[in-house]
C-alpha atoms as a PDB file:
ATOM      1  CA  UNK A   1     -41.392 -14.601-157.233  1.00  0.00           C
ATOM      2  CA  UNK A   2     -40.427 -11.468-158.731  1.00  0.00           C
ATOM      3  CA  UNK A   3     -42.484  -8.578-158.858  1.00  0.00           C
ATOM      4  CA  UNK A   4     -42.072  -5.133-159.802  1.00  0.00           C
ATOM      5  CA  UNK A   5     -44.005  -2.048-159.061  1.00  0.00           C
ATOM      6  CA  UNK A   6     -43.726   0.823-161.794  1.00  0.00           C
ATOM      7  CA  UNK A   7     -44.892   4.934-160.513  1.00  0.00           C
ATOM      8  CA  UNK A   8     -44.620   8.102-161.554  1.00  0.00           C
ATOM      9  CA  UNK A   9     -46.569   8.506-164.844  1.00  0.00           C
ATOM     10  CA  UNK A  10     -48.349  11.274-164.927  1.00  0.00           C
ATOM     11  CA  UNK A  11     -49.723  13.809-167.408  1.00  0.00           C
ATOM     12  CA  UNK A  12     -47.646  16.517-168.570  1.00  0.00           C
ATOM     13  CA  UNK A  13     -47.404  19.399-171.301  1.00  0.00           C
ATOM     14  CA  UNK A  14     -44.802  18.899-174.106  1.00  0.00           C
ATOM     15  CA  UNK A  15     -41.187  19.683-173.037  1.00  0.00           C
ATOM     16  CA  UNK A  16     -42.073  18.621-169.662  1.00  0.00           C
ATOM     17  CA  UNK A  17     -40.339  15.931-167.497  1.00  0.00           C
ATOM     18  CA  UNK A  18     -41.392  12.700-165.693  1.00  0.00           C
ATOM     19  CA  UNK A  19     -39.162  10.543-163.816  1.00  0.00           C
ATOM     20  CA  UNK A  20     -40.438   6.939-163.687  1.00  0.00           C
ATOM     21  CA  UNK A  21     -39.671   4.694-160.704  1.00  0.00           C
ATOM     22  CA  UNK A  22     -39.539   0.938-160.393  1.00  0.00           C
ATOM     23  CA  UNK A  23     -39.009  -1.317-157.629  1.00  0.00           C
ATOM     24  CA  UNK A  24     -38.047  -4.920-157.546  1.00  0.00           C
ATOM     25  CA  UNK A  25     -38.822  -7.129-154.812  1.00  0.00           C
ATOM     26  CA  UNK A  26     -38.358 -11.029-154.740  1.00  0.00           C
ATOM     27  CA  UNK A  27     -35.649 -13.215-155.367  1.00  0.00           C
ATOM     28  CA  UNK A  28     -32.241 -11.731-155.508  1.00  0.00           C
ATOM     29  CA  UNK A  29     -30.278 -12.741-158.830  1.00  0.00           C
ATOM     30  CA  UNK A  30     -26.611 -12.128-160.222  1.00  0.00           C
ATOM     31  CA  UNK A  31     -26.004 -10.554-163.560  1.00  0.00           C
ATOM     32  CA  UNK A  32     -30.050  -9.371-164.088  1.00  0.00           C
ATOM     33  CA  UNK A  33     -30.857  -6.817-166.624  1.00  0.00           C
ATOM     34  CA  UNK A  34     -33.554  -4.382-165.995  1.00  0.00           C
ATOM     35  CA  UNK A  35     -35.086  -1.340-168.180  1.00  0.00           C
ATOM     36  CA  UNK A  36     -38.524   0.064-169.487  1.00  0.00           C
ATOM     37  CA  UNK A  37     -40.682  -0.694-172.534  1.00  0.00           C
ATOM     38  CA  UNK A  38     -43.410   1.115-174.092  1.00  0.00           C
ATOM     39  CA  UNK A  39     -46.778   0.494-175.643  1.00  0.00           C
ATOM     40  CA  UNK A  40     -48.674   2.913-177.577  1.00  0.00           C
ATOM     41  CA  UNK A  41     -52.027   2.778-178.126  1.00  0.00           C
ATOM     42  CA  UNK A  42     -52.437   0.228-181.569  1.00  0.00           C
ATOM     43  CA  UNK A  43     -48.703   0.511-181.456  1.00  0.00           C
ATOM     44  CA  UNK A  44     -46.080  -2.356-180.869  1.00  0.00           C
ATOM     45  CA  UNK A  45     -44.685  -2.580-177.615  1.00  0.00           C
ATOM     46  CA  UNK A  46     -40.988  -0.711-177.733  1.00  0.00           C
ATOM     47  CA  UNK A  47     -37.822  -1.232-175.540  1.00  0.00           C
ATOM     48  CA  UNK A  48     -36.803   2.268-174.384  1.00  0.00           C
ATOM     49  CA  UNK A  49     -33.631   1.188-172.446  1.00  0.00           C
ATOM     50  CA  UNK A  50     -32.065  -1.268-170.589  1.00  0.00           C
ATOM     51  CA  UNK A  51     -29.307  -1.179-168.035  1.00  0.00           C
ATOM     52  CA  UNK A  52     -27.335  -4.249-166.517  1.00  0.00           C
ATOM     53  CA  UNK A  53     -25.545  -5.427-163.216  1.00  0.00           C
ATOM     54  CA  UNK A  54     -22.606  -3.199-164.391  1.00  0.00           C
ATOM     55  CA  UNK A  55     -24.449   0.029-165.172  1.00  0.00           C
ATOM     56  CA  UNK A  56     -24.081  -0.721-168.336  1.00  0.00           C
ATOM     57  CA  UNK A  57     -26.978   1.114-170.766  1.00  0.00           C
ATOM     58  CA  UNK A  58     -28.920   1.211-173.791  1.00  0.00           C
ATOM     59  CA  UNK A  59     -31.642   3.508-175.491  1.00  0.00           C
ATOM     60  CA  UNK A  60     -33.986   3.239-178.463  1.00  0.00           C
ATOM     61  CA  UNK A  61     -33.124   5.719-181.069  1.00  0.00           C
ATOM     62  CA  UNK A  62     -35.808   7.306-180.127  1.00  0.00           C
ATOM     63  CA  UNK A  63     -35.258   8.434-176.937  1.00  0.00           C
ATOM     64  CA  UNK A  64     -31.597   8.915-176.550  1.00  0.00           C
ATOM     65  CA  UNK A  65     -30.160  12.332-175.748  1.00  0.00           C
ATOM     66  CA  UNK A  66     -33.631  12.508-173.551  1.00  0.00           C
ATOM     67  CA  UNK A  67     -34.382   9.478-171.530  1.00  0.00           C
ATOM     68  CA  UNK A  68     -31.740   8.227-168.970  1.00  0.00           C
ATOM     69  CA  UNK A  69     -31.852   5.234-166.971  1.00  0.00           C
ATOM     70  CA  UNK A  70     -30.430   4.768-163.880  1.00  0.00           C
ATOM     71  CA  UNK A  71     -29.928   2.253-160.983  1.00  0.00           C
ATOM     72  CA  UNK A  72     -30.159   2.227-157.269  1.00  0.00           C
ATOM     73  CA  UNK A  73     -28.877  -0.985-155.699  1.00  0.00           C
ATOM     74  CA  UNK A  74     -29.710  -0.351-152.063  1.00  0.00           C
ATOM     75  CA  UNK A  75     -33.338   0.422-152.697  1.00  0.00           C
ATOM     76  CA  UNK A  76     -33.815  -2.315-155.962  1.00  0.00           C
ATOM     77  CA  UNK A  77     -34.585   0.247-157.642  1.00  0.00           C
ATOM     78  CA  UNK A  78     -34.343   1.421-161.312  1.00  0.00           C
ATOM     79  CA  UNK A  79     -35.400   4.898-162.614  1.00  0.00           C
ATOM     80  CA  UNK A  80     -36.030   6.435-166.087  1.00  0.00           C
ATOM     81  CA  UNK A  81     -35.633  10.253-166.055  1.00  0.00           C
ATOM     82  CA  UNK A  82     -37.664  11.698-169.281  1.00  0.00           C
ATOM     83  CA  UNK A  83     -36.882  15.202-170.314  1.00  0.00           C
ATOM     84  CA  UNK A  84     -38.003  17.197-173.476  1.00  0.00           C
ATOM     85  CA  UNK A  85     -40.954  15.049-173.853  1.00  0.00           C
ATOM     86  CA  UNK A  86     -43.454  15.237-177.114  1.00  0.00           C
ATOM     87  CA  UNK A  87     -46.485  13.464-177.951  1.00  0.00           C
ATOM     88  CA  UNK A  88     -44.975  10.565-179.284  1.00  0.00           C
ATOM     89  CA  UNK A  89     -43.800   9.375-175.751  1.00  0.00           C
ATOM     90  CA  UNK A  90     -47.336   9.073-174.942  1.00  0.00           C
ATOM     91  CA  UNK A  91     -47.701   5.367-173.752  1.00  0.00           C
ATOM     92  CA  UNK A  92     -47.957   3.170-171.015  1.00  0.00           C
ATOM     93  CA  UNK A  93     -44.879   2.521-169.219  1.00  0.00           C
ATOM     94  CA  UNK A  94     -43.453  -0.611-168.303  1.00  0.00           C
ATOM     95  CA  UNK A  95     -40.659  -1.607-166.088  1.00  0.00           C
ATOM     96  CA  UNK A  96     -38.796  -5.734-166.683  1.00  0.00           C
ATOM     97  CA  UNK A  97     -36.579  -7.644-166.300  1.00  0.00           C
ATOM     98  CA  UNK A  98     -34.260  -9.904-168.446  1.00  0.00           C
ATOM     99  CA  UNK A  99     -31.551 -12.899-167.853  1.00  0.00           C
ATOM    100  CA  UNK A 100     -29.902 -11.057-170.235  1.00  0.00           C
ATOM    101  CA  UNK A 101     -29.880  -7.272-171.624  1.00  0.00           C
ATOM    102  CA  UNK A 102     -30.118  -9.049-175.162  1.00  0.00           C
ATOM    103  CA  UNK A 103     -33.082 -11.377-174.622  1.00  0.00           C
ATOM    104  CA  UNK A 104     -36.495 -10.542-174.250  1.00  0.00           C
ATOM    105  CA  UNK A 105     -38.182  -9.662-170.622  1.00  0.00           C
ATOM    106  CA  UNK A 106     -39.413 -12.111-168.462  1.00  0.00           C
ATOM    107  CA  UNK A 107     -41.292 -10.548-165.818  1.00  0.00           C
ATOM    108  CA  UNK A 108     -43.256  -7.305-166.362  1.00  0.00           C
ATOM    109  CA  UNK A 109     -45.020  -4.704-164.288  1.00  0.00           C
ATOM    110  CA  UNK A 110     -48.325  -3.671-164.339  1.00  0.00           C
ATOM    111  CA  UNK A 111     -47.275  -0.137-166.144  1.00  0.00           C
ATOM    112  CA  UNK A 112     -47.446   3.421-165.466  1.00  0.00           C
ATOM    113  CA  UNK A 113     -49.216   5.999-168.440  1.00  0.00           C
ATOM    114  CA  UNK A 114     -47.269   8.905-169.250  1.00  0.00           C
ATOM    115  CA  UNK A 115     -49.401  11.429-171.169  1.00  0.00           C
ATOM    116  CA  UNK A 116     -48.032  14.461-173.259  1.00  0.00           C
ATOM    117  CA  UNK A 117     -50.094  17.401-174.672  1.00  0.00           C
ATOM    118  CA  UNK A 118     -48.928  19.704-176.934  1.00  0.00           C
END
């Protein structure tokens, strides 16, 4: 069973930085697509960014030029490194997984709150 473990949210000023880890433990599979969503308080749930087997990424509008996403194979790990943050990127934080980068996630974590001030 596949479980993932989301840290690192924390609450910062605006223009700050967070860098949000997740690890992945369970079953081992080929050609899995990880990355973070979002949900807002009475907001939709967003993708933020997703990055597959080959490295291979992709950001909301909203966050590109700010957010990267990054892999780590030896620890199963995937991070999301947020600079410049505003208000708007207040939300919890969640880390999945997906068969494929293009499909919804099926398996989430349990989230991690980022918080921004002005």
């Amino acid at each position: 069973q596949v479980q993932l473990a989301e840290s690192g949210g924390a609450s910062v000023q605006s223009g700050g930085s967070l860098r949000l880890s997740c690890k992945y433990s369970g079953p081992v599979y080929s050609n899995l697509c990880m990355g973070w969503y979002r949900q807002a308080p009475g907001k939709e749930r967003e993708r933020v960014a997703t990055i597959d087997d080959g490295g291979s990424t992709t950001y909301a509008d909203s966050v590109k030029g700010r957010f990267t996403i990054s892999q780590e194979y030896v620890k199963n790990s995937i991070y999301l490194q947020m600079d410049d943050l505003t208000p708007d990127d207040t939300a919890m934080y969640y880390c999945v997984t997906m068969r494929v980068c293009q499909l919804p996630p099926n398996v989430w974590g349990q989230g991690t709150q980022v918080t921004v001030s002005s």
